[in-house]
N, C-alpha and C. Protein backbone atom coordinates (compact mmCIF):
# COMPACT_ATOMS: atom_id res chain seq x y z
N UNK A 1 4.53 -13.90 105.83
CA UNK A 1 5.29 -13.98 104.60
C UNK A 1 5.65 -15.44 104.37
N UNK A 2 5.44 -15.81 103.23
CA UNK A 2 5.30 -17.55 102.66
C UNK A 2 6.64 -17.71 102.06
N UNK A 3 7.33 -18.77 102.48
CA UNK A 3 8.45 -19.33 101.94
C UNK A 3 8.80 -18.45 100.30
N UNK A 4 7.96 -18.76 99.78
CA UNK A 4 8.16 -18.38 98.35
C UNK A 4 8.27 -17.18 98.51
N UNK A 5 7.57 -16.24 99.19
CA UNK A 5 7.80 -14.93 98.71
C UNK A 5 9.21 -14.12 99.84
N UNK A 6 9.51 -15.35 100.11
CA UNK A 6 11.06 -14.84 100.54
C UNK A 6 12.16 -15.11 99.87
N UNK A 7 11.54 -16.34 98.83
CA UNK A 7 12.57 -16.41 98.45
C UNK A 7 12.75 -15.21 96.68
N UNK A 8 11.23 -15.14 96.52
CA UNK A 8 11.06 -14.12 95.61
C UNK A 8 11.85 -12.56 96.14
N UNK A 9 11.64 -12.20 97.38
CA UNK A 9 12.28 -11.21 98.10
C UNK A 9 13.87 -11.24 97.76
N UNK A 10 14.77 -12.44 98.15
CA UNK A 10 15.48 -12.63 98.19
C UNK A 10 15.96 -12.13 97.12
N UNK A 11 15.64 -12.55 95.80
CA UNK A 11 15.74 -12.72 94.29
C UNK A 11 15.87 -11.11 93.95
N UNK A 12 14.91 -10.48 94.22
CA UNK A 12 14.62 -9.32 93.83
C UNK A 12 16.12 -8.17 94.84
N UNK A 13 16.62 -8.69 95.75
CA UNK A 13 17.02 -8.18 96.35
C UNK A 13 18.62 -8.44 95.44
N UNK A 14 19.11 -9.06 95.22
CA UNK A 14 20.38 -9.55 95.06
C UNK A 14 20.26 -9.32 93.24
N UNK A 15 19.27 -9.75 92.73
CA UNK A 15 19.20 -9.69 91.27
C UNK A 15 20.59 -8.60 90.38
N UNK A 16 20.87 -8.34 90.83
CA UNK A 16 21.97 -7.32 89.71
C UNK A 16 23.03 -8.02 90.30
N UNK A 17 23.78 -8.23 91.62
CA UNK A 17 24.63 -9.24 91.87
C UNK A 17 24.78 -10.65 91.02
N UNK A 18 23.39 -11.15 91.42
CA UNK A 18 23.81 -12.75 90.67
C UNK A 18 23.81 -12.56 88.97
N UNK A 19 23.15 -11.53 88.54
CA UNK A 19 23.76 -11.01 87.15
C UNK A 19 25.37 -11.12 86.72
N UNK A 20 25.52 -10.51 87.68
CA UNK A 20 27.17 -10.16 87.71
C UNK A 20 27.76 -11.13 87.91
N UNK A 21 27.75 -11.94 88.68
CA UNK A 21 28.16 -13.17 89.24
C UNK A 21 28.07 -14.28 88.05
N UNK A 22 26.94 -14.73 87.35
CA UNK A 22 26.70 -15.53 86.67
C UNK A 22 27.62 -14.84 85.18
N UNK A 23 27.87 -14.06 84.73
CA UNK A 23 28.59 -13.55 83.83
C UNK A 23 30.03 -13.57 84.30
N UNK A 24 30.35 -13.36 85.15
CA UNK A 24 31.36 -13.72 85.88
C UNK A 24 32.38 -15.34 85.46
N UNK A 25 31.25 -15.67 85.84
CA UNK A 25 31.49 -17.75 86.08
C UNK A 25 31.23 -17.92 84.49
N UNK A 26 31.09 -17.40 83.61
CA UNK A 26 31.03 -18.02 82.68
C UNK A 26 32.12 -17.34 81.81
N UNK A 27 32.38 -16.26 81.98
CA UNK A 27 34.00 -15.76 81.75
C UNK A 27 35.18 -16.60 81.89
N UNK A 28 35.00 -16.74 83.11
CA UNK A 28 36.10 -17.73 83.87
C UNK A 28 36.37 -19.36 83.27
N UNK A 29 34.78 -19.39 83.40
CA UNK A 29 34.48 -20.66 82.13
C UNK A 29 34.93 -20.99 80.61
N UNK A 30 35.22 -19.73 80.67
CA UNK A 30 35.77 -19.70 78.93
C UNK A 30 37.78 -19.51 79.22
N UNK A 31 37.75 -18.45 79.89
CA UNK A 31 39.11 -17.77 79.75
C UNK A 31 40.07 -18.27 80.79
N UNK A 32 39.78 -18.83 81.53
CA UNK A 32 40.30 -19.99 82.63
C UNK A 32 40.36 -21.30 82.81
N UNK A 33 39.10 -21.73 82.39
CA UNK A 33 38.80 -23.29 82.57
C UNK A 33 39.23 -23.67 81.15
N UNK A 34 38.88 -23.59 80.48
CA UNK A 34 39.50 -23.87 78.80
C UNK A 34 41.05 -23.93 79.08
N UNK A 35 41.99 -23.00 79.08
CA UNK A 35 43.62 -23.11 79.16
C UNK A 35 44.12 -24.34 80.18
N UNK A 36 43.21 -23.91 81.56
CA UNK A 36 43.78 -25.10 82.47
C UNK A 36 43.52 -26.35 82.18
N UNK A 37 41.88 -26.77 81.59
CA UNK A 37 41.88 -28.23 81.04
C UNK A 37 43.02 -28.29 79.79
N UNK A 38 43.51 -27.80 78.85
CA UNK A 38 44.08 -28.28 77.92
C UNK A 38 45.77 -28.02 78.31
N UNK A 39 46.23 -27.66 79.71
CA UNK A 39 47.30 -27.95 80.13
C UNK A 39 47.02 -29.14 80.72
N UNK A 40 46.06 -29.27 81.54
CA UNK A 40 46.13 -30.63 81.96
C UNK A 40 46.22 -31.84 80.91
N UNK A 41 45.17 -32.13 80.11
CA UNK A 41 45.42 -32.59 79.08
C UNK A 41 46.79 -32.89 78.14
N UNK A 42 47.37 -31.81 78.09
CA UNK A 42 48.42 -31.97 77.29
C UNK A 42 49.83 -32.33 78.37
N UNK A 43 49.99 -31.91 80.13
CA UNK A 43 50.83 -32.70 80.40
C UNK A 43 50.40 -34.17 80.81
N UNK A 44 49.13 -34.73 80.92
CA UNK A 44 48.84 -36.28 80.74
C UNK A 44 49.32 -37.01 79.97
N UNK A 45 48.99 -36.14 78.54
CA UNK A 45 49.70 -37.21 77.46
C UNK A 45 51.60 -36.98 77.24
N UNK A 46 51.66 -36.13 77.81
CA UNK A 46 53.13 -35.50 77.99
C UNK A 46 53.90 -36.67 79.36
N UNK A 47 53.00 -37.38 80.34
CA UNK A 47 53.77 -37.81 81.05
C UNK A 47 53.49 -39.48 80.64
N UNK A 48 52.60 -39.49 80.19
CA UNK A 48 52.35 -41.22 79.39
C UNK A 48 53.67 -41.15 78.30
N UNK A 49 53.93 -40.11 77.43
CA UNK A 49 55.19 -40.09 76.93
C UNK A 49 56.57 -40.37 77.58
N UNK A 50 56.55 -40.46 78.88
CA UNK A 50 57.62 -40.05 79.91
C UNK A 50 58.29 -38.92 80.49
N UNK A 51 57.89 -37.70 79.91
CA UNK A 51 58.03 -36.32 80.35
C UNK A 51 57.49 -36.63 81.78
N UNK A 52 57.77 -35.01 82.56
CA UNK A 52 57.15 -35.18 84.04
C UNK A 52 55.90 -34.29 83.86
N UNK A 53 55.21 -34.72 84.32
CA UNK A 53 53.89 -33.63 84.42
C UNK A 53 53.46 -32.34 84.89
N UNK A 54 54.51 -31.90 86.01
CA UNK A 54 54.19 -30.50 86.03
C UNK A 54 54.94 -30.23 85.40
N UNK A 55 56.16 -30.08 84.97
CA UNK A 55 56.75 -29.23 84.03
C UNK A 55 56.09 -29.41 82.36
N UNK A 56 55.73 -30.04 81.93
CA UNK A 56 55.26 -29.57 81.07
C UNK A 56 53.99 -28.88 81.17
N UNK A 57 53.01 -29.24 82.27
CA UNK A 57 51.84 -28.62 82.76
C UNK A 57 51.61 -27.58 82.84
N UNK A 58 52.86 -26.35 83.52
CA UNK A 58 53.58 -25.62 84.12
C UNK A 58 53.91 -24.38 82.54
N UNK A 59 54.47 -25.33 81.98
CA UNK A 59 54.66 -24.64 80.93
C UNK A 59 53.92 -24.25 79.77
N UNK A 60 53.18 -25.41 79.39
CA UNK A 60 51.40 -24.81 78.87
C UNK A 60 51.02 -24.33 79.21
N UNK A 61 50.84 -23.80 80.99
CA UNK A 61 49.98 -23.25 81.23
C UNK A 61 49.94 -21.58 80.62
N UNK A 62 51.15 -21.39 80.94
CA UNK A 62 51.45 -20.43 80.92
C UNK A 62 51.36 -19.86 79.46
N UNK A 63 51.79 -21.00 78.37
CA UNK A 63 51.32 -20.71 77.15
C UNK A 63 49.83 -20.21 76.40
N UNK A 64 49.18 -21.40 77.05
CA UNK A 64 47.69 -21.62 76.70
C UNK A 64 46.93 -20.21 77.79
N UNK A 65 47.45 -19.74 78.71
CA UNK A 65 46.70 -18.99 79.19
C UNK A 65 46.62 -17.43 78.67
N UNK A 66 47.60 -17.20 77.78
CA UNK A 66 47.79 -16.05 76.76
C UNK A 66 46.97 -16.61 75.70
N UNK A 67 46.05 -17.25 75.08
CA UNK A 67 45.73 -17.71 73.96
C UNK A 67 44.30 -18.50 74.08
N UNK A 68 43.35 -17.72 74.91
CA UNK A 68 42.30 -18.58 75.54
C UNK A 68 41.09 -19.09 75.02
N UNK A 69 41.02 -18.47 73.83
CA UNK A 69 39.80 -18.54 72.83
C UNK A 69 40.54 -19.87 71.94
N UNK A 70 41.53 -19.70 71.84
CA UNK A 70 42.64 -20.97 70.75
C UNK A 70 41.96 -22.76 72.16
N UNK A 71 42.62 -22.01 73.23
CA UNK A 71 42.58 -23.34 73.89
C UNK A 71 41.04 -23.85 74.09
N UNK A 72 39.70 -23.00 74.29
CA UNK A 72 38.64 -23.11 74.04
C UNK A 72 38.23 -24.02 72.76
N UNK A 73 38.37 -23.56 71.67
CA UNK A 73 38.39 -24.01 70.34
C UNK A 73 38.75 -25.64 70.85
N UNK A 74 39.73 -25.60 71.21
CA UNK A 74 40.61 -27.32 71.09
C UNK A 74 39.89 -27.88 72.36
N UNK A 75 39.48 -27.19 72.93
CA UNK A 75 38.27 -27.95 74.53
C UNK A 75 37.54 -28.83 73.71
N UNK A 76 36.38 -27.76 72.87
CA UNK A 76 35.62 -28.08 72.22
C UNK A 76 35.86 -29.43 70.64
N UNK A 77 37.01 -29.63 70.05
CA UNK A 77 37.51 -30.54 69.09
C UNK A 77 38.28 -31.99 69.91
N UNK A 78 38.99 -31.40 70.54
CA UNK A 78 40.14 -32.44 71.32
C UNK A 78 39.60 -33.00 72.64
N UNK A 79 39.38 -32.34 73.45
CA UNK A 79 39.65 -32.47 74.80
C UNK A 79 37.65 -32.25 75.32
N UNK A 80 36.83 -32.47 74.69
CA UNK A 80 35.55 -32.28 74.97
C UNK A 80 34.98 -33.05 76.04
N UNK A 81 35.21 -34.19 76.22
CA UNK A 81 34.81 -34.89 77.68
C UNK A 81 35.59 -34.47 78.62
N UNK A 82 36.95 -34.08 78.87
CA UNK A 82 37.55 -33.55 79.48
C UNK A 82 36.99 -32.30 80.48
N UNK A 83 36.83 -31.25 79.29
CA UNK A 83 36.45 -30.13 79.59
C UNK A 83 35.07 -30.13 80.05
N UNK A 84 34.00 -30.73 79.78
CA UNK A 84 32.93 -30.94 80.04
C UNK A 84 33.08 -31.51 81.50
N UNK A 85 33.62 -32.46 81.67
CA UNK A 85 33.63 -32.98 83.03
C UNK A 85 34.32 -31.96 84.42
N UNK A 86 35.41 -31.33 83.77
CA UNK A 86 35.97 -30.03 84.47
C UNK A 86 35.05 -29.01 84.93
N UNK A 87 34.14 -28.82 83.60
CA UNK A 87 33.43 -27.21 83.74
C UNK A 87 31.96 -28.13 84.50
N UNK A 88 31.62 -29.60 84.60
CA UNK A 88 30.15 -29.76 85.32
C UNK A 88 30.77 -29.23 87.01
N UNK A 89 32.06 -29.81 87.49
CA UNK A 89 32.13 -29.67 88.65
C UNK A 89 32.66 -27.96 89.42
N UNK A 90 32.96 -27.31 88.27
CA UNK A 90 33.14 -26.01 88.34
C UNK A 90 32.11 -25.27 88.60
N UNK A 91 31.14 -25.62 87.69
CA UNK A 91 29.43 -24.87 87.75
C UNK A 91 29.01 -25.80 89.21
N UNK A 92 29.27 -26.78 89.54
CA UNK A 92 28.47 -27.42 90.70
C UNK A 92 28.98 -26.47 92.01
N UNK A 93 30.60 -26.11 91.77
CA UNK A 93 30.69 -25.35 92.71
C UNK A 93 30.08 -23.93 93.01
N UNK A 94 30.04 -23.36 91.55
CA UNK A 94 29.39 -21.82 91.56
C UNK A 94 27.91 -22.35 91.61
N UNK A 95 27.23 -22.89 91.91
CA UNK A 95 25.98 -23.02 91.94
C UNK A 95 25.90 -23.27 93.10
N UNK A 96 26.59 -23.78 93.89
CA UNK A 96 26.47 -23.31 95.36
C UNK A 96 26.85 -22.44 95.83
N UNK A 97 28.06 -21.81 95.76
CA UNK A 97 28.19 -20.34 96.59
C UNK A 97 26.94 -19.20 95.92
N UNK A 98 26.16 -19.74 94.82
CA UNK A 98 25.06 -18.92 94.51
C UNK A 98 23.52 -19.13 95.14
N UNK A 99 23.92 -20.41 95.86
CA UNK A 99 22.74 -20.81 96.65
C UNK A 99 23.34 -20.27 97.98
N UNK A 100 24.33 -20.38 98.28
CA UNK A 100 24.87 -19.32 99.56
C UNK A 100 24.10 -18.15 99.53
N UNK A 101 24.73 -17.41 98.52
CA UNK A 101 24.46 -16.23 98.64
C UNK A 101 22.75 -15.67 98.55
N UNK A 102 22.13 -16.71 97.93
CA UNK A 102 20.70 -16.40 97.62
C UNK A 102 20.15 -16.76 99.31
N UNK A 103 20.66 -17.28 99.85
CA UNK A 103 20.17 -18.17 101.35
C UNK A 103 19.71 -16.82 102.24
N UNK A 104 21.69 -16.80 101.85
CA UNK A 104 21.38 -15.33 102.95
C UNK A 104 20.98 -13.91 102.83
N UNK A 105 20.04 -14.08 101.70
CA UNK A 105 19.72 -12.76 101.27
C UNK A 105 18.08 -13.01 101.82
N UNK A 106 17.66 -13.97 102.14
CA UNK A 106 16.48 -14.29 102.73
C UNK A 106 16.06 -12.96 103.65
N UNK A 107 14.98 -13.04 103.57
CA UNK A 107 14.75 -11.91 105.04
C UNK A 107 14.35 -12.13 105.96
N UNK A 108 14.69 -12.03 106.56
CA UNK A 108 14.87 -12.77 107.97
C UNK A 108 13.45 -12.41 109.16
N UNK A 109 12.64 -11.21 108.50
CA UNK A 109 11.21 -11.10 109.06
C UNK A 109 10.88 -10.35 107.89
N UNK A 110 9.24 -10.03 108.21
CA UNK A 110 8.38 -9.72 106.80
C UNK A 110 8.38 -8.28 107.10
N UNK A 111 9.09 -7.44 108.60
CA UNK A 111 9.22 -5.74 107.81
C UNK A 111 10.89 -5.90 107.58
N UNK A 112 11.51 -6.71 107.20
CA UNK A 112 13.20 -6.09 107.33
C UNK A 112 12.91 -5.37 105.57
N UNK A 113 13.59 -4.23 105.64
CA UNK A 113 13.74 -3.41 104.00
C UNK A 113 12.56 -2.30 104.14
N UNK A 114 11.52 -2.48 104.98
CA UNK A 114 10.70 -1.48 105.32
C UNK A 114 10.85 0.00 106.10
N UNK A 115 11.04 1.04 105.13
CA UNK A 115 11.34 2.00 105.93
C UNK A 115 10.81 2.38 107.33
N UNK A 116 11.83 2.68 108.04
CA UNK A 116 11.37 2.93 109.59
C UNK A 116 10.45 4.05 109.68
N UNK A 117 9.58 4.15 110.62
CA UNK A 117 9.53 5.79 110.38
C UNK A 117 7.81 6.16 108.91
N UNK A 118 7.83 5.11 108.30
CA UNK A 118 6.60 5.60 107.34
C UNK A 118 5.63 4.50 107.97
N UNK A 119 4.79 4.81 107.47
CA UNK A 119 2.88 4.20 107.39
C UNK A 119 3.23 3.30 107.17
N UNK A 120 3.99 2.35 106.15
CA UNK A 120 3.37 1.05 105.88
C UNK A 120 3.30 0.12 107.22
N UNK A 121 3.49 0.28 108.18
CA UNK A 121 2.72 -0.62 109.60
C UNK A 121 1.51 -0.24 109.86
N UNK A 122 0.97 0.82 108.98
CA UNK A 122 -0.67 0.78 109.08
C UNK A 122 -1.11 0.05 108.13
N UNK A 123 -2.33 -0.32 108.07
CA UNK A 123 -3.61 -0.56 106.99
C UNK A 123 -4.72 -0.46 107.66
N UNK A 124 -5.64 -0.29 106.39
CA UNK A 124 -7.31 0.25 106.71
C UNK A 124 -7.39 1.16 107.80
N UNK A 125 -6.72 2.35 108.31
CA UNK A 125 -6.72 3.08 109.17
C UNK A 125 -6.20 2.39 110.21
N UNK A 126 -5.60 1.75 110.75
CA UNK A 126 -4.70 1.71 111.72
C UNK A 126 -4.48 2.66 113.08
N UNK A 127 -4.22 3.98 111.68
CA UNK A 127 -2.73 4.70 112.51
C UNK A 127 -4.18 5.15 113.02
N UNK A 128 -5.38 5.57 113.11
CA UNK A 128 -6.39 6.55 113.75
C UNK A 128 -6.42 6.10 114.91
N UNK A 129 -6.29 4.83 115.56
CA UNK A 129 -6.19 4.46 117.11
C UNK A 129 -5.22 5.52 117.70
N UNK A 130 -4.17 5.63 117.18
CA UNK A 130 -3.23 7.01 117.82
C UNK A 130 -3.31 8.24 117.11
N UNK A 131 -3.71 8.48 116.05
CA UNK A 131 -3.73 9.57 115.27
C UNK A 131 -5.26 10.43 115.35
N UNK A 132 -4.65 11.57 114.88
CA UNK A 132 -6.39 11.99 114.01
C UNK A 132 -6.43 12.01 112.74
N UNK A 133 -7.92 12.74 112.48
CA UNK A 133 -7.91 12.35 110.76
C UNK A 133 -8.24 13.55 110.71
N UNK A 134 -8.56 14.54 111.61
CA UNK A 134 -9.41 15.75 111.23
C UNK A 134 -8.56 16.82 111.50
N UNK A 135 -8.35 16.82 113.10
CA UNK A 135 -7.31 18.15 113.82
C UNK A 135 -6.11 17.83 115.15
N UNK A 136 -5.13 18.56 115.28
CA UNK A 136 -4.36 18.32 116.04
C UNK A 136 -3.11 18.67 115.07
N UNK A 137 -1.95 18.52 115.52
CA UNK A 137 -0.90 18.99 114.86
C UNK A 137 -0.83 18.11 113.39
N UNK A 138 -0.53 18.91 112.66
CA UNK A 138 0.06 18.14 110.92
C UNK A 138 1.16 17.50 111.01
N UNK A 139 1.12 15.72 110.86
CA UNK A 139 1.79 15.12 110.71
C UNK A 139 2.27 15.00 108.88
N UNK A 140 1.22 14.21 108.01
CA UNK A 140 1.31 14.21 107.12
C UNK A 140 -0.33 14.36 106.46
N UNK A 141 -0.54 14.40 105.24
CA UNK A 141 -1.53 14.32 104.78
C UNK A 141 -2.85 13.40 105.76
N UNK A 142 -4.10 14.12 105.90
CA UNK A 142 -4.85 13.36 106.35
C UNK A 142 -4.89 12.58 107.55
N UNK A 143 -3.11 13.01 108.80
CA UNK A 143 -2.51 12.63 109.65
C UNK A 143 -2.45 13.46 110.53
N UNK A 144 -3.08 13.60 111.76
CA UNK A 144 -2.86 14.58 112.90
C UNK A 144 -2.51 13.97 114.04
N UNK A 145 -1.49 14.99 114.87
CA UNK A 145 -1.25 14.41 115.93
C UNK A 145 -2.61 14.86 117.01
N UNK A 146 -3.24 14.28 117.48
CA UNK A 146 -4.22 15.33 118.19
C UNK A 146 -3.68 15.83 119.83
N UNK A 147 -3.89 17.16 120.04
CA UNK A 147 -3.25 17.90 121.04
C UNK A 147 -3.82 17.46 122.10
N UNK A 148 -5.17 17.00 122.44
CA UNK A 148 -6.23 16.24 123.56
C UNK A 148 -5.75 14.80 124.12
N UNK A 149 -4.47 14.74 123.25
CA UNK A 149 -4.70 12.76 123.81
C UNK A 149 -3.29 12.70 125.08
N UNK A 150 -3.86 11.96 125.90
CA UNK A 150 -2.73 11.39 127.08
C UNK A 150 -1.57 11.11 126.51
N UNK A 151 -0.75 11.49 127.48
CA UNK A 151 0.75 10.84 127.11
C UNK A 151 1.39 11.95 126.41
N UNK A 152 2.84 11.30 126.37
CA UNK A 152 3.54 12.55 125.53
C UNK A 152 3.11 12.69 124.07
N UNK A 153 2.80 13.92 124.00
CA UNK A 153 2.79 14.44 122.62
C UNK A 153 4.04 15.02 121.83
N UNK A 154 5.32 14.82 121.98
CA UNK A 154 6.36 16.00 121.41
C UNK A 154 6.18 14.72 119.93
N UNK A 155 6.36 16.04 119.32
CA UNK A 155 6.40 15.97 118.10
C UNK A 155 8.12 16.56 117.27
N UNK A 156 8.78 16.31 116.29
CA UNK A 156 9.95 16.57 115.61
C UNK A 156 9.57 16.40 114.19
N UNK A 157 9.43 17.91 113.85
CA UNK A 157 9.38 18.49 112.63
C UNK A 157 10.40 18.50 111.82
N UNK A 158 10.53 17.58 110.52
CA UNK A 158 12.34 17.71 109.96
C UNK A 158 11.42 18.53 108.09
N UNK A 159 12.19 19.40 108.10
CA UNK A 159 11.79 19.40 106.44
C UNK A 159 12.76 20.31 106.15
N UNK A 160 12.25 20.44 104.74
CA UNK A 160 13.65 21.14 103.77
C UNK A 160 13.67 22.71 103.88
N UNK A 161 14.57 23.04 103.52
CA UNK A 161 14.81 24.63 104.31
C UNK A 161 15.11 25.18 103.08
N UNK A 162 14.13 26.26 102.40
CA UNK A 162 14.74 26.56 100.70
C UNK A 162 15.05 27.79 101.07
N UNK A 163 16.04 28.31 100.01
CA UNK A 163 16.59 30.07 100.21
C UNK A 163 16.05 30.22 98.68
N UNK A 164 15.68 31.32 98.39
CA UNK A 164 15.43 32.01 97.06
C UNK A 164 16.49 32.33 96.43
C-alpha cells in the first residue's frame, strides 16, 4: 500500500468528520471570531482614549457576542485587516489539528478495516492450498473444507435460525 493510497484511505475514512469539522470552524469563524475581533478592536481604541482595556473589552464582549452577524458586517467595513489577520491564524490553527486528525487516521497496515474472518486474504485461488473446490464440508460457495486433509478439521457453523 503506497503512501497515497493511505492517505486516500485515510480521507475516505474520516470524510463525514472533517465535513463536520470544517463547518464547524467556519461557524466559529463567523459567530465567534467576528465579536471577539471587534471587542478587541474597540477596547484598543477605547484604551488609546485612556479607558482601561479589559473593561471595556469585557464589556463589548459581551455585547457584540449577542449580535454576531452585526459584528461580522463591521469585521468586514471597519476592522478588515484586523479580522483577516485574526481569522489567518485561527484557520492555521484548525488546519492543523485537521492534519492531526487526518495523520492518525492513516492505516497503520494494508489489512487494518479488513474484515476478519472473510476471503479477501485470498486471490486467484489462494484459499485451494487449504480448501477444496469440489467436496468436503460446505464452507461457503465453491468452498469446502475437505474431510481427507491432516490436521484439525473442526469446523463452527454460525447461521441464522428462522421460525415461521
Amino acid at each position: 500500500m503506497g503512501f497515497f493510497d493511505k492517505i486516500k484511505a485515510a480521507f475516505r475514512k474520516i470524510k463525514t468528520k472533517l465535513i463536520v469539522y470544517f463547518v464547524v470552524v467556519m461557524v466559529v469563524a463567523v459567530m465567534a471570531m467576528a465579536p471577539l475581533n471587534v471587542s478587541i478592536e474597540e477596547g484598543r481604541m477605547a484604551s488609546h482614549a485612556g479607558d482601561e482595556f479589559w473593561a471595556v473589552f469585557f464589556t463589548q464582549l459581551f455585547t457584540n457576542i449577542q449580535q454576531p452577524m452585526s459584528c461580522f458586517g463591521q469585521c468586514f467595513s471597519t476592522y478588515f485587516l484586523a479580522y483577516m489577520n485574526v481569522l489567518k491564524y485561527y484557520l492555521l490553527v484548525c488546519g492543523f489539528f485537521a492534519l492531526v486528525g487526518i495523520i492518525k487516521a492513516i492505516p497503520k497496515h494494508e489489512f487494518q478495516d479488513i474484515e476478519n474472518g472473510s476471503s479477501d486474504w485470498s486471490e486467484n485461488g489462494e484459499q485451494y492450498a487449504v480448501l477444496s473446490k469440489k467436496k468436503g464440508i460446505i464452507l461457503a460457495e465453491k468452498n469446502y473444507l475437505p474431510v481427507d486433509k491432516r490436521g484439525n478439521v473442526n469446523v463452527l457453523v454460525v447461521r441464522r435460525f428462522w421460525s415461521w
